[in-house]
N, C-alpha and C. Protein backbone atom coordinates (compact mmCIF):
# COMPACT_ATOMS: atom_id res chain seq x y z
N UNK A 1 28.24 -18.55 -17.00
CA UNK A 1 28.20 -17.10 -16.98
C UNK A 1 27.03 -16.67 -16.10
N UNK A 2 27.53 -15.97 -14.85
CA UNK A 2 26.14 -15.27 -14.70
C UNK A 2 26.04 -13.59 -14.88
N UNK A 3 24.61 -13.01 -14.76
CA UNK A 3 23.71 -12.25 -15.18
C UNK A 3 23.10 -11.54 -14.64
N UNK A 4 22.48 -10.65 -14.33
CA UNK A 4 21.96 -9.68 -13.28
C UNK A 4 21.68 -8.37 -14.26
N UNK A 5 20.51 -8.13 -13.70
CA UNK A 5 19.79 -6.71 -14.26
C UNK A 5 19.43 -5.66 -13.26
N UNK A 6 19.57 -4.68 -13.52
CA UNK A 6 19.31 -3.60 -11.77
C UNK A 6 19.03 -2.22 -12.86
N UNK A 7 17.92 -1.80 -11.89
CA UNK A 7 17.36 -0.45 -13.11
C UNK A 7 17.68 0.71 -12.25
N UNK A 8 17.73 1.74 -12.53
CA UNK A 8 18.06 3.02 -11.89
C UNK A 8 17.88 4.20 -12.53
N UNK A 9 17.39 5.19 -11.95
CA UNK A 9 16.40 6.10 -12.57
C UNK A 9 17.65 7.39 -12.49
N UNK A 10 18.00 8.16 -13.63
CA UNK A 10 18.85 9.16 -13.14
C UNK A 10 18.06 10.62 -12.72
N UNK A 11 19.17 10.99 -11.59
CA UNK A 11 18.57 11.96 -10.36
C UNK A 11 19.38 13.42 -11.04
N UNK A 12 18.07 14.56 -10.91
CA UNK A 12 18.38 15.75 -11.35
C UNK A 12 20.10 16.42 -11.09
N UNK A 13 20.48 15.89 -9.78
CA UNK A 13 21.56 16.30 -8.96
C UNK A 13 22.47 15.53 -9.67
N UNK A 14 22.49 15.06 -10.44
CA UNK A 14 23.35 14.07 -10.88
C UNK A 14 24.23 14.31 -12.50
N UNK A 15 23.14 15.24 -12.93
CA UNK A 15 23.41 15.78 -14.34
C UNK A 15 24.17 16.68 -14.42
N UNK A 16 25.34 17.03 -15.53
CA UNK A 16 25.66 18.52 -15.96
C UNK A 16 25.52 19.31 -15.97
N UNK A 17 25.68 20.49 -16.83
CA UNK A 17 25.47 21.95 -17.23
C UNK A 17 24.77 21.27 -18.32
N UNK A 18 25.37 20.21 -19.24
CA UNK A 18 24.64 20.15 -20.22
C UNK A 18 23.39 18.81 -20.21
N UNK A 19 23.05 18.64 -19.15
CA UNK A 19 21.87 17.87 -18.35
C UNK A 19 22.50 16.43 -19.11
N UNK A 20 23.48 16.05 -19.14
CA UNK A 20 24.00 14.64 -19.24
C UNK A 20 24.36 14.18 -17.82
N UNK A 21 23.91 12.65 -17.43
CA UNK A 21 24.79 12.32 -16.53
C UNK A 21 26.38 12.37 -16.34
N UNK A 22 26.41 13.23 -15.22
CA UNK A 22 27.64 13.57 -14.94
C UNK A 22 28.63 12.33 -15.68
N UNK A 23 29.81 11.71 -16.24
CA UNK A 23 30.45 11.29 -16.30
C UNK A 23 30.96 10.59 -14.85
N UNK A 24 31.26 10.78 -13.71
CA UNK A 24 31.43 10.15 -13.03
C UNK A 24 30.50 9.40 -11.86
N UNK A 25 29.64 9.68 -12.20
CA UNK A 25 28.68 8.64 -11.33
C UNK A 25 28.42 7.38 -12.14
N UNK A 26 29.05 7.49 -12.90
CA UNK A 26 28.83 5.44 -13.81
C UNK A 26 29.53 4.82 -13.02
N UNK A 27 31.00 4.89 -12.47
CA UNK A 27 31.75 4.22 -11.15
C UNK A 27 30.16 3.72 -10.36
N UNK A 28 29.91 4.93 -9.81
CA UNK A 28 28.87 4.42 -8.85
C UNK A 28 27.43 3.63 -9.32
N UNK A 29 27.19 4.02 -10.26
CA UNK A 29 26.78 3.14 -10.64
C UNK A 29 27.01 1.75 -10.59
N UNK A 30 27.88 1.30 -11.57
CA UNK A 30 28.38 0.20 -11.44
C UNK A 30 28.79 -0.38 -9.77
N UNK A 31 29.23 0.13 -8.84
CA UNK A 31 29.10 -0.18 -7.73
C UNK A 31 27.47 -0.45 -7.27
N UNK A 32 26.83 0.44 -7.46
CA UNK A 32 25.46 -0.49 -6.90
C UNK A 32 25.04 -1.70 -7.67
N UNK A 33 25.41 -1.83 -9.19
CA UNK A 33 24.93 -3.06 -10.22
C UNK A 33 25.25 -4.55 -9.71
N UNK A 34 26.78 -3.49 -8.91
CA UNK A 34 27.83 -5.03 -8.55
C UNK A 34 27.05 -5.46 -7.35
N UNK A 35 26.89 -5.01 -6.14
CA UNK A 35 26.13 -5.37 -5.20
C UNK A 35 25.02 -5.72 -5.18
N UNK A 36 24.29 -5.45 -5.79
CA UNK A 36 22.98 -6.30 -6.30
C UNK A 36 22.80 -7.36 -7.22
N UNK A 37 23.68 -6.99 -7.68
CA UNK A 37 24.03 -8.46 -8.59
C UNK A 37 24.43 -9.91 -7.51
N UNK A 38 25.38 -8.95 -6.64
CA UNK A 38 25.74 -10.65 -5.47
C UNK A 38 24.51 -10.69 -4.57
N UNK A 39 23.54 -9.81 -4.53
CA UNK A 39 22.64 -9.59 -3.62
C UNK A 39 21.30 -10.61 -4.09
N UNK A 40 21.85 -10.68 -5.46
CA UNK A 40 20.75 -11.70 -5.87
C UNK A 40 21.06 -13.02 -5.56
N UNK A 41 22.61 -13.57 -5.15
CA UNK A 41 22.91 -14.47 -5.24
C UNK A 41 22.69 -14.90 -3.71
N UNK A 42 21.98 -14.00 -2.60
CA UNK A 42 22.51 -14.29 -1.49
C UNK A 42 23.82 -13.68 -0.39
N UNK A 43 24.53 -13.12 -1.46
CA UNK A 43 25.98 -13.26 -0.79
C UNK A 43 25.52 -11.04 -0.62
N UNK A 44 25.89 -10.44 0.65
CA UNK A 44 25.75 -9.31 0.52
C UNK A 44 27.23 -8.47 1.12
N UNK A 45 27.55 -7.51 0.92
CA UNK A 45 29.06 -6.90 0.51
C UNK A 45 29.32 -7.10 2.57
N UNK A 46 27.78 -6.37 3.08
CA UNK A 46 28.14 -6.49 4.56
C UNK A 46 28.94 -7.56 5.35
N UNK A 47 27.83 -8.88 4.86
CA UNK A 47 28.49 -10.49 5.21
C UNK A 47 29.83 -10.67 4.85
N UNK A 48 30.26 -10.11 4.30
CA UNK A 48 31.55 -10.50 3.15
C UNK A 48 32.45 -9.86 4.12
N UNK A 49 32.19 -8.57 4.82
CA UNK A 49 33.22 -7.52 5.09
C UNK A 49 33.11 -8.60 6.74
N UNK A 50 31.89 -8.41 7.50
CA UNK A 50 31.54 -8.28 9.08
C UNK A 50 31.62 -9.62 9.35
N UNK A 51 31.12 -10.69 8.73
CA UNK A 51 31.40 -11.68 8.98
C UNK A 51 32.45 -13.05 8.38
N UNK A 52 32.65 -12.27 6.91
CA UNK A 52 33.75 -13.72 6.75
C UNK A 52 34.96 -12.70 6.40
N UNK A 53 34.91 -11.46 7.40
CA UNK A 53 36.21 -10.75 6.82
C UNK A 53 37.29 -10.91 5.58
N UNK A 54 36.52 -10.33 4.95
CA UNK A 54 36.73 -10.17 3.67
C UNK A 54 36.93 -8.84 2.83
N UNK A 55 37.41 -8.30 2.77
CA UNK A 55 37.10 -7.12 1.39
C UNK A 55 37.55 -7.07 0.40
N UNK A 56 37.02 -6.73 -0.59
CA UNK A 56 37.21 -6.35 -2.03
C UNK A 56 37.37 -5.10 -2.99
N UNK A 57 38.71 -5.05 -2.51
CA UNK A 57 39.08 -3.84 -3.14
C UNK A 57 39.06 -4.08 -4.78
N UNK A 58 38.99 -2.57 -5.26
CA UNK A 58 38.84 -2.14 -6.64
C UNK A 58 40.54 -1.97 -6.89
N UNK A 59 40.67 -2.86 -8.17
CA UNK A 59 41.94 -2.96 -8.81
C UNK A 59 42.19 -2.05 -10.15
N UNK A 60 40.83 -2.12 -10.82
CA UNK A 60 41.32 -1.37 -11.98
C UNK A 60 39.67 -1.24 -12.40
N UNK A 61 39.15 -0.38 -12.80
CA UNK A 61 38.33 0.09 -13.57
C UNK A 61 38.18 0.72 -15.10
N UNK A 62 37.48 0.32 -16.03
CA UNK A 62 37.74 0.67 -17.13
C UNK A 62 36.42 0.85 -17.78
N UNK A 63 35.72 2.18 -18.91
CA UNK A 63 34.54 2.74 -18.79
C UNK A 63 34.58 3.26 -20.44
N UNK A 64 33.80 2.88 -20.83
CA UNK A 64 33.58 3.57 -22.35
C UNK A 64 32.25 4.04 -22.45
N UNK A 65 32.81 5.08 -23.08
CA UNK A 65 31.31 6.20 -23.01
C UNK A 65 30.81 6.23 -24.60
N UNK A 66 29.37 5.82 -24.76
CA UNK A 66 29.09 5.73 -26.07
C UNK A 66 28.14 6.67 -26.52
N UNK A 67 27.31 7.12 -25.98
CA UNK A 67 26.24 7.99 -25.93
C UNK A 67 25.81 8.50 -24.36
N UNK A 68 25.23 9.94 -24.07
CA UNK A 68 24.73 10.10 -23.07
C UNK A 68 23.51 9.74 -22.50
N UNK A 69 23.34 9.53 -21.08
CA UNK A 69 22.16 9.13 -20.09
C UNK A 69 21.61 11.06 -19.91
N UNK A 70 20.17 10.65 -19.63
CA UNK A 70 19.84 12.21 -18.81
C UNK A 70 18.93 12.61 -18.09
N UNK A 71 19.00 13.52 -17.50
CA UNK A 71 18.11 13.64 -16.47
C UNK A 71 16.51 12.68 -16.83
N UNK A 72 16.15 11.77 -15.59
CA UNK A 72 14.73 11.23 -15.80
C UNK A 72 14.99 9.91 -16.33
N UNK A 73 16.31 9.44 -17.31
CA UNK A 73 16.42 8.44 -17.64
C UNK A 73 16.32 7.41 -16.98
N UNK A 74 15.50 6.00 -17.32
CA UNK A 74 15.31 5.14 -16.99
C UNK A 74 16.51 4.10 -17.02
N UNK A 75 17.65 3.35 -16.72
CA UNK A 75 18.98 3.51 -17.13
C UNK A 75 18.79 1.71 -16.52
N UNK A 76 19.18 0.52 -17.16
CA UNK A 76 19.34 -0.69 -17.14
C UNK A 76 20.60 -1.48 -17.36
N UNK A 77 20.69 -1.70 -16.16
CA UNK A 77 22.39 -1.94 -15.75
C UNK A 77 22.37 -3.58 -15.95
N UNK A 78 23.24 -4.00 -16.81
CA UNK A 78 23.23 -5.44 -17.06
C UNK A 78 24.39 -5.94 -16.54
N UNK A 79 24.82 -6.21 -15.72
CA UNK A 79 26.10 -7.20 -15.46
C UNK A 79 26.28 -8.64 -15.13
N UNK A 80 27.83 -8.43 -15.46
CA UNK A 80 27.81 -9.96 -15.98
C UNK A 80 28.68 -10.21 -15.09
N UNK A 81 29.18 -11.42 -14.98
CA UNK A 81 30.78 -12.31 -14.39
C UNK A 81 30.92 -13.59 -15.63
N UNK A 82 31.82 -13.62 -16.34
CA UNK A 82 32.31 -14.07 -17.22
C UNK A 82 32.65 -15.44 -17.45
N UNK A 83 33.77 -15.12 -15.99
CA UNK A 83 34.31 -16.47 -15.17
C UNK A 83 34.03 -16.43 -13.84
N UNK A 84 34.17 -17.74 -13.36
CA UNK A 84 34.29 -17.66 -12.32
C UNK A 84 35.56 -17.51 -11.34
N UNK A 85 35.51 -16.66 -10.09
CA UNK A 85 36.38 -15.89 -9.17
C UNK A 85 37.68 -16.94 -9.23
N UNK A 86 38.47 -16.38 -9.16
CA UNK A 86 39.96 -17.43 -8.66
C UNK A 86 40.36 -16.19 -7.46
N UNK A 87 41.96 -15.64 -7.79
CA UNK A 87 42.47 -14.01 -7.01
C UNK A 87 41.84 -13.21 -7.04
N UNK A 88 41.31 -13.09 -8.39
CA UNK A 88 40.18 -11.83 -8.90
C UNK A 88 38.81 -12.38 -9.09
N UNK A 89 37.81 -10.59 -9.16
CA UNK A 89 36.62 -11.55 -9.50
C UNK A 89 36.58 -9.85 -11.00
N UNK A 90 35.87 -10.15 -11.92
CA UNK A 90 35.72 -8.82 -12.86
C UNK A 90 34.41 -8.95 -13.18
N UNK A 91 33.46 -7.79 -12.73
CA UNK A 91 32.45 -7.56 -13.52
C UNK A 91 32.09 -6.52 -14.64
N UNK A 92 31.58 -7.11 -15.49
CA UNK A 92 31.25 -6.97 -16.89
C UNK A 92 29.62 -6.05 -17.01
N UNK A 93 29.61 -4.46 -17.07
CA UNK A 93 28.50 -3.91 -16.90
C UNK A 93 28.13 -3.08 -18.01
N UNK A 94 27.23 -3.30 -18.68
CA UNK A 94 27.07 -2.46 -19.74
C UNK A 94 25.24 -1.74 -19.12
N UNK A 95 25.07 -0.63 -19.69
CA UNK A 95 24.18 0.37 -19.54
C UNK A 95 23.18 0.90 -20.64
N UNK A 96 22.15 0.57 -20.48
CA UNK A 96 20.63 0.71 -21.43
C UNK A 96 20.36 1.74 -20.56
N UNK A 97 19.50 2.39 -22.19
CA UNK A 97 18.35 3.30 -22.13
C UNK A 97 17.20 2.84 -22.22
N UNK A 98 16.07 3.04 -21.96
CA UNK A 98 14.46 3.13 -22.16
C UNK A 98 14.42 2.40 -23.57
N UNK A 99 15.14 2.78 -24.46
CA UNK A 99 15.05 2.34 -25.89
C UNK A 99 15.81 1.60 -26.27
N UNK A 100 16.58 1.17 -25.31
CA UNK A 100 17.34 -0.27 -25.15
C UNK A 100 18.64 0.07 -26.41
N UNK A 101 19.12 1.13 -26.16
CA UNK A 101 20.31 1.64 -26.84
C UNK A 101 21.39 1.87 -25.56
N UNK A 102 22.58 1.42 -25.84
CA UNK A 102 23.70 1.17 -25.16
C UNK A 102 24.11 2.43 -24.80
N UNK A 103 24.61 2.85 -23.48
CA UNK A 103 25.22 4.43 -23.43
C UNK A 103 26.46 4.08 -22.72
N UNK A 104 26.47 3.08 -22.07
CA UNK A 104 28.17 2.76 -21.65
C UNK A 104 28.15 1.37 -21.73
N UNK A 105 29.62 0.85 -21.87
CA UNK A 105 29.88 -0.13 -20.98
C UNK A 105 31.52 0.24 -20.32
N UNK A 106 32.17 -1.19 -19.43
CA UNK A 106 32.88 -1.02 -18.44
C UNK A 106 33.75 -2.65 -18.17
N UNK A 107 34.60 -2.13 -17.10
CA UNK A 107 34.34 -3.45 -16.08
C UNK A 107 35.15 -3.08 -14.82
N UNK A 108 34.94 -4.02 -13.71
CA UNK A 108 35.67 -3.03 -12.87
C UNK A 108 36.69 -4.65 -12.23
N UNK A 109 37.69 -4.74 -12.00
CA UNK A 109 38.14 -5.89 -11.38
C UNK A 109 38.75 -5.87 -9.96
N UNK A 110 37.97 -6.48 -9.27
CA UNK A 110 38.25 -6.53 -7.58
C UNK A 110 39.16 -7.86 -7.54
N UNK A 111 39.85 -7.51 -5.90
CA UNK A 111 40.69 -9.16 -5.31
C UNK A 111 39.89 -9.02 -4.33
N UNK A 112 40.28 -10.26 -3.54
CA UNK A 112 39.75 -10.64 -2.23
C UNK A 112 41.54 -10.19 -1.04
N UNK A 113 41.03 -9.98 -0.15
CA UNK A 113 41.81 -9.59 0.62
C UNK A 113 41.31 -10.27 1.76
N UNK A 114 42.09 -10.68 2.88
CA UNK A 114 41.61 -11.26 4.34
C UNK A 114 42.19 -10.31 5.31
N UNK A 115 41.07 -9.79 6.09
CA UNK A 115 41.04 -8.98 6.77
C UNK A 115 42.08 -9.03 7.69
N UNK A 116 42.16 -10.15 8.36
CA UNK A 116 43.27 -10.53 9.59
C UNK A 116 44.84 -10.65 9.34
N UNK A 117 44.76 -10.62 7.74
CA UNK A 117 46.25 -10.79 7.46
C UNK A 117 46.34 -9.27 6.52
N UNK A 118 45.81 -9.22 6.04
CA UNK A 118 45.81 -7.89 4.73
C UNK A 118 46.76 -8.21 3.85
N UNK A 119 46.49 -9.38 3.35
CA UNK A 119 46.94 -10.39 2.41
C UNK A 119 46.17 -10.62 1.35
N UNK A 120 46.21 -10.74 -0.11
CA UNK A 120 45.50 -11.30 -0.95
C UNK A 120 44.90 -12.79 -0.87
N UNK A 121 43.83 -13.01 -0.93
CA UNK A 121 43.28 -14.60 -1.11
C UNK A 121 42.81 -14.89 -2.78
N UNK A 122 42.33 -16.36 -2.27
CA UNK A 122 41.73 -16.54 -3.44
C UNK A 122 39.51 -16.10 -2.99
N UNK A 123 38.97 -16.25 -3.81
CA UNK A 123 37.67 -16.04 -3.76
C UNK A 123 37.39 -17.29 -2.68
N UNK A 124 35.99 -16.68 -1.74
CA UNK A 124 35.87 -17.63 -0.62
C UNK A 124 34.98 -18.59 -1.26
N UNK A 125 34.94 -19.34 -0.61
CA UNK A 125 33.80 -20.08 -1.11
C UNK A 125 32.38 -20.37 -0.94
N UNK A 126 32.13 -19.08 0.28
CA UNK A 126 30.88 -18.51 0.64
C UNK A 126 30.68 -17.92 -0.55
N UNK A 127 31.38 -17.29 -1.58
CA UNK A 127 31.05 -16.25 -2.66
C UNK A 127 30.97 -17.54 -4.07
N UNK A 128 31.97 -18.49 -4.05
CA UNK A 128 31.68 -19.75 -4.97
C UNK A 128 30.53 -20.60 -5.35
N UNK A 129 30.03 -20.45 -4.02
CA UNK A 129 29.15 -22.01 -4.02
C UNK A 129 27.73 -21.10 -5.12
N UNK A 130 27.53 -20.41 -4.73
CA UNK A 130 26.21 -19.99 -5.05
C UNK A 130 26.43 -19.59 -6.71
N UNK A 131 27.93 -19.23 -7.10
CA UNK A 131 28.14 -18.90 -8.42
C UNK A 131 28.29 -20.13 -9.17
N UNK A 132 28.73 -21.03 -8.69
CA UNK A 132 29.01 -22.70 -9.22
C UNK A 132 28.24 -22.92 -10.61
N UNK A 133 26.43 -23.09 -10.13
CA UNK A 133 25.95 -23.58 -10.86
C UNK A 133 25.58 -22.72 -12.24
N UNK A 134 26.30 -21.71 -12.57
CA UNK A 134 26.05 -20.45 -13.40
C UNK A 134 27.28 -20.88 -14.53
N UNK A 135 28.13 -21.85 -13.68
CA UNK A 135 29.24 -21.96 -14.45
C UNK A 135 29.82 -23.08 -15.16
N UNK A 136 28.58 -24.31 -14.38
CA UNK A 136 28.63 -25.68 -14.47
C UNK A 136 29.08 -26.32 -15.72
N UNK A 137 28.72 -25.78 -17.09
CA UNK A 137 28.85 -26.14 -18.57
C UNK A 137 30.24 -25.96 -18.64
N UNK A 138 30.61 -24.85 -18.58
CA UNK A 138 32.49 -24.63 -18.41
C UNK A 138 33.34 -25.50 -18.24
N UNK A 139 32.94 -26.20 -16.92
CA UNK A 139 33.71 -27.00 -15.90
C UNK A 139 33.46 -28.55 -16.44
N UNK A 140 32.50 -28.75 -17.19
CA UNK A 140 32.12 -30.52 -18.04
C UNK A 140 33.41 -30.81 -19.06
């Protein structure tokens, strides 16, 4: 299983009428969690797209709202990957407060696509190798 933590501060512009984070900036959220999460691994969304033509489209997204974030909040994005990539890859993101109380979780599940064909693949193995050893116990 791997793991990744990414903090993010919520922005005035970002809140309600009733100074909750808007409801739809957790998508985006979770889009920056996900990219920094592979960003830790090395692997960055650019390389993926410009050089091993690749993209990863969003298949399905799914978001539970448990309590609100708000303006000023200090907001701790934990995501996960479960398994490792085959067609799909799904990350697993749940969302802290300052007081380490849960206000969402989610997950969002991408494929790999090859640019030159606009065909589904399986996960490259530029995106494998570096996840491997996260997963090693699994695979014994």
């Amino acid at each position: 299983m791997y793991q990744h933590q990414f903090s993010v501060r919520v922005r005035y512009a970002e809140t309600d009428q009733m100074g909750y984070l808007y409801y739809g900036y957790y998508a985006q959220y979770y889009e920056v969690a996900r990219a920094e999460a592979m960003r830790a691994l090395g692997i960055s969304y650019r390389d993926l797209e410009v050089e091993h033509k690749i993209m990863m489209p969003v298949m399905s997204l799914n978001i539970r709202y448990v309590r609100p974030a708000h303006y000023d909040d200090l907001l701790r994005m934990e995501t996960t990957l479960r398994r490792l990539p085959g067609r799909h890859i799904t990350f697993y993101t749940e969302v802290f407060n300052q007081k380490n109380k849960l206000l969402n979780g989610g997950s969002v599940k991408l494929c790999f696509i090859d640019n030159a064909t606009n065909k589904s693949i399986t996960a490259p193995e530029y995106l494998l190798a570096p996840l491997r050893p996260f997963f090693k116990k699994e695979h014994e």
